[in-house]
C-alpha atoms as a PDB file:
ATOM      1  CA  UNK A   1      17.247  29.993  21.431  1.00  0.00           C
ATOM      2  CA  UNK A   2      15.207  33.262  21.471  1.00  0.00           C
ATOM      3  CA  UNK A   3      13.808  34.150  24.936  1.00  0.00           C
ATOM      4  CA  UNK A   4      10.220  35.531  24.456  1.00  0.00           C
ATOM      5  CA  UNK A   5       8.735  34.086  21.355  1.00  0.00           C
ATOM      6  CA  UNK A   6       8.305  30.592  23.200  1.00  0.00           C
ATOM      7  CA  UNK A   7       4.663  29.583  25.204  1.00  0.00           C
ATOM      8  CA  UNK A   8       4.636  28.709  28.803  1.00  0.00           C
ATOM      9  CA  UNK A   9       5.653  25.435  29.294  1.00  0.00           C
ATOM     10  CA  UNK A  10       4.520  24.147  33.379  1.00  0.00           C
ATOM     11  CA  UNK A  11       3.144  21.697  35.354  1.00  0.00           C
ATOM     12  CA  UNK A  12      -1.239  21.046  34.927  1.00  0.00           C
ATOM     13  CA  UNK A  13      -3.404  18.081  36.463  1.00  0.00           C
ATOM     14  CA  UNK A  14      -5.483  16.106  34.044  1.00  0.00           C
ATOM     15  CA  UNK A  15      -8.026  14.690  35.192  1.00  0.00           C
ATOM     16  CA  UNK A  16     -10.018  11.626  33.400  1.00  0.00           C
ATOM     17  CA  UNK A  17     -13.555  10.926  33.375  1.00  0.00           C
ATOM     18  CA  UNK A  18     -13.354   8.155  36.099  1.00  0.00           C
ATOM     19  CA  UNK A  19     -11.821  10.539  38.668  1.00  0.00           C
ATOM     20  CA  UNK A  20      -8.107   9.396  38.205  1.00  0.00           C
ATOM     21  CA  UNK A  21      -5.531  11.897  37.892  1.00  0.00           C
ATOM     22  CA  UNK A  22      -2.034  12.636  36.828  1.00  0.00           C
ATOM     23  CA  UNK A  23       0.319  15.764  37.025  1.00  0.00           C
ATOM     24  CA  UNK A  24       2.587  16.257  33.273  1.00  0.00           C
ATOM     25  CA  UNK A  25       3.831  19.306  31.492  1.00  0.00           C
ATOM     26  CA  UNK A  26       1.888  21.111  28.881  1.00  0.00           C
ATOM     27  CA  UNK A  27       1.194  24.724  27.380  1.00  0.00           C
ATOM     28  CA  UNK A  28      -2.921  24.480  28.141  1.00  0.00           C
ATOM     29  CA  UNK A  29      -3.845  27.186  31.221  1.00  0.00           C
ATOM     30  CA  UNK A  30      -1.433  28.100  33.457  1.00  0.00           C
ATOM     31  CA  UNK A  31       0.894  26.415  36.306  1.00  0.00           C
ATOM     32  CA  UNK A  32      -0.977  24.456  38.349  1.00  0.00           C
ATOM     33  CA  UNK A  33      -4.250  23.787  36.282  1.00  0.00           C
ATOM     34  CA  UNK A  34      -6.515  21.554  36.021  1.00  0.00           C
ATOM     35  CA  UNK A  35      -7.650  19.729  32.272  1.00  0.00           C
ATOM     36  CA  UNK A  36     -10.652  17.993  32.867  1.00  0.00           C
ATOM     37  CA  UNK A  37     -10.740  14.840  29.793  1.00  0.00           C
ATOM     38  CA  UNK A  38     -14.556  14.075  28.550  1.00  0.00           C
ATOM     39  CA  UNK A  39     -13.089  10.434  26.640  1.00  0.00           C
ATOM     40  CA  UNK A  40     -11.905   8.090  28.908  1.00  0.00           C
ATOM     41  CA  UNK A  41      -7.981   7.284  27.809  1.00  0.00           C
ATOM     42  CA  UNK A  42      -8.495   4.076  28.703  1.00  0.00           C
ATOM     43  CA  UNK A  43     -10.647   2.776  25.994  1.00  0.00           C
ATOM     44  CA  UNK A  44      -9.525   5.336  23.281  1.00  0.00           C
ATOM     45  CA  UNK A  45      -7.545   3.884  20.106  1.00  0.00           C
ATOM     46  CA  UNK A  46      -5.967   7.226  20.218  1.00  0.00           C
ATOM     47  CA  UNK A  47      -4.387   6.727  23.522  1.00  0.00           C
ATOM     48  CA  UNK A  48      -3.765   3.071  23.945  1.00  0.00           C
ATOM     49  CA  UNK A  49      -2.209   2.733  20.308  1.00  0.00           C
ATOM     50  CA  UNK A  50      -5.183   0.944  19.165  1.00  0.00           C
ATOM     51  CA  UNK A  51      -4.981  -1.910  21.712  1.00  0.00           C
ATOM     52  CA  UNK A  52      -9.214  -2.227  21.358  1.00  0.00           C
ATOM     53  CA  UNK A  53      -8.906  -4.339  18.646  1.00  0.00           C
ATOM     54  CA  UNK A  54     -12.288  -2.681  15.958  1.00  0.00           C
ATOM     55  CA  UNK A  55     -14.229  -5.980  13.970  1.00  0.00           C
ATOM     56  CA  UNK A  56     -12.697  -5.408  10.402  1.00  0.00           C
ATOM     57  CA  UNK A  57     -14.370  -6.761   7.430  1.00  0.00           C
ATOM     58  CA  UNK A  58     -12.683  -7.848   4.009  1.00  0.00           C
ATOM     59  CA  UNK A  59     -13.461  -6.425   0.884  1.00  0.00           C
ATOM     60  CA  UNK A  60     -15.831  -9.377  -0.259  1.00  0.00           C
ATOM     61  CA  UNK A  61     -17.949  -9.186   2.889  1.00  0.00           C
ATOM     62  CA  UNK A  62     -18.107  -5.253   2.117  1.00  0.00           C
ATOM     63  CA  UNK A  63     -19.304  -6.042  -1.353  1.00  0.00           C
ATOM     64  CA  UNK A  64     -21.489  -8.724   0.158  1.00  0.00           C
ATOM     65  CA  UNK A  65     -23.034  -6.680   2.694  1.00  0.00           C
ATOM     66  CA  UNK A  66     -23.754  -3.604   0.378  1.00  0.00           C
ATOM     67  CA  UNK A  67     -25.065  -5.862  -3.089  1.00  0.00           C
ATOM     68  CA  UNK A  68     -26.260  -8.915  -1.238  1.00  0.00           C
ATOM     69  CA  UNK A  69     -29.527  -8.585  -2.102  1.00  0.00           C
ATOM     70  CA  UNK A  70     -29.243  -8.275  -6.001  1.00  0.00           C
ATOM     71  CA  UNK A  71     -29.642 -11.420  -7.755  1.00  0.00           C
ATOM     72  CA  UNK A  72     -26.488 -11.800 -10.704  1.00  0.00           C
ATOM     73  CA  UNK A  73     -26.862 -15.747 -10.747  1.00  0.00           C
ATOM     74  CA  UNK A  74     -29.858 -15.041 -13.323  1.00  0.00           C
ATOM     75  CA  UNK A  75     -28.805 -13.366 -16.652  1.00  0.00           C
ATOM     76  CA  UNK A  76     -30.999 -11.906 -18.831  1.00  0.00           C
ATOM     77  CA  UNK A  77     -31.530 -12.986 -22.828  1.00  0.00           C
ATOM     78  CA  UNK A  78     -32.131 -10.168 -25.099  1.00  0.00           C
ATOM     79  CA  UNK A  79     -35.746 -11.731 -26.156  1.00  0.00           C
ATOM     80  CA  UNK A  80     -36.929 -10.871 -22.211  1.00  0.00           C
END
């Protein structure tokens, strides 16, 4: 491996919105500092692996929602 071409790699605090804390390894600031989160990882699908399960809809109740209110039971004649 080359020696100089590779970022500082140490120990930082992150801290999460709540107030709770853990130490791990990254690149950000240097040894010993502190990464204050603003999204709780808690609730975040990009940090529990999408455990919050999101209310999906189907592809009729899409089509439902968005043309609902037009009226294609009636068809019109051409002497209208």
């Amino acid at each position: 491996m080359k020696q100089g071409i590779h970022p500082a790699y140490h120990k930082i605090t992150v801290v999460a919105p709540d107030g709770s804390s853990f130490e791990t390894r990254s690149c950000y600031g240097k040894e010993g500092a502190t990464l204050q989160l603003d999204v709780d990882i808690t609730t975040h699908p990009a940090w529990n692996a999408g455990k919050v399960i999101l209310k999906r809809t189907g592809q009729m109740d899409k089509f439902a929602n968005k043309f609902g209110s037009m009226n294609f039971s009636a068809k019109k004649t051409a002497t209208e």
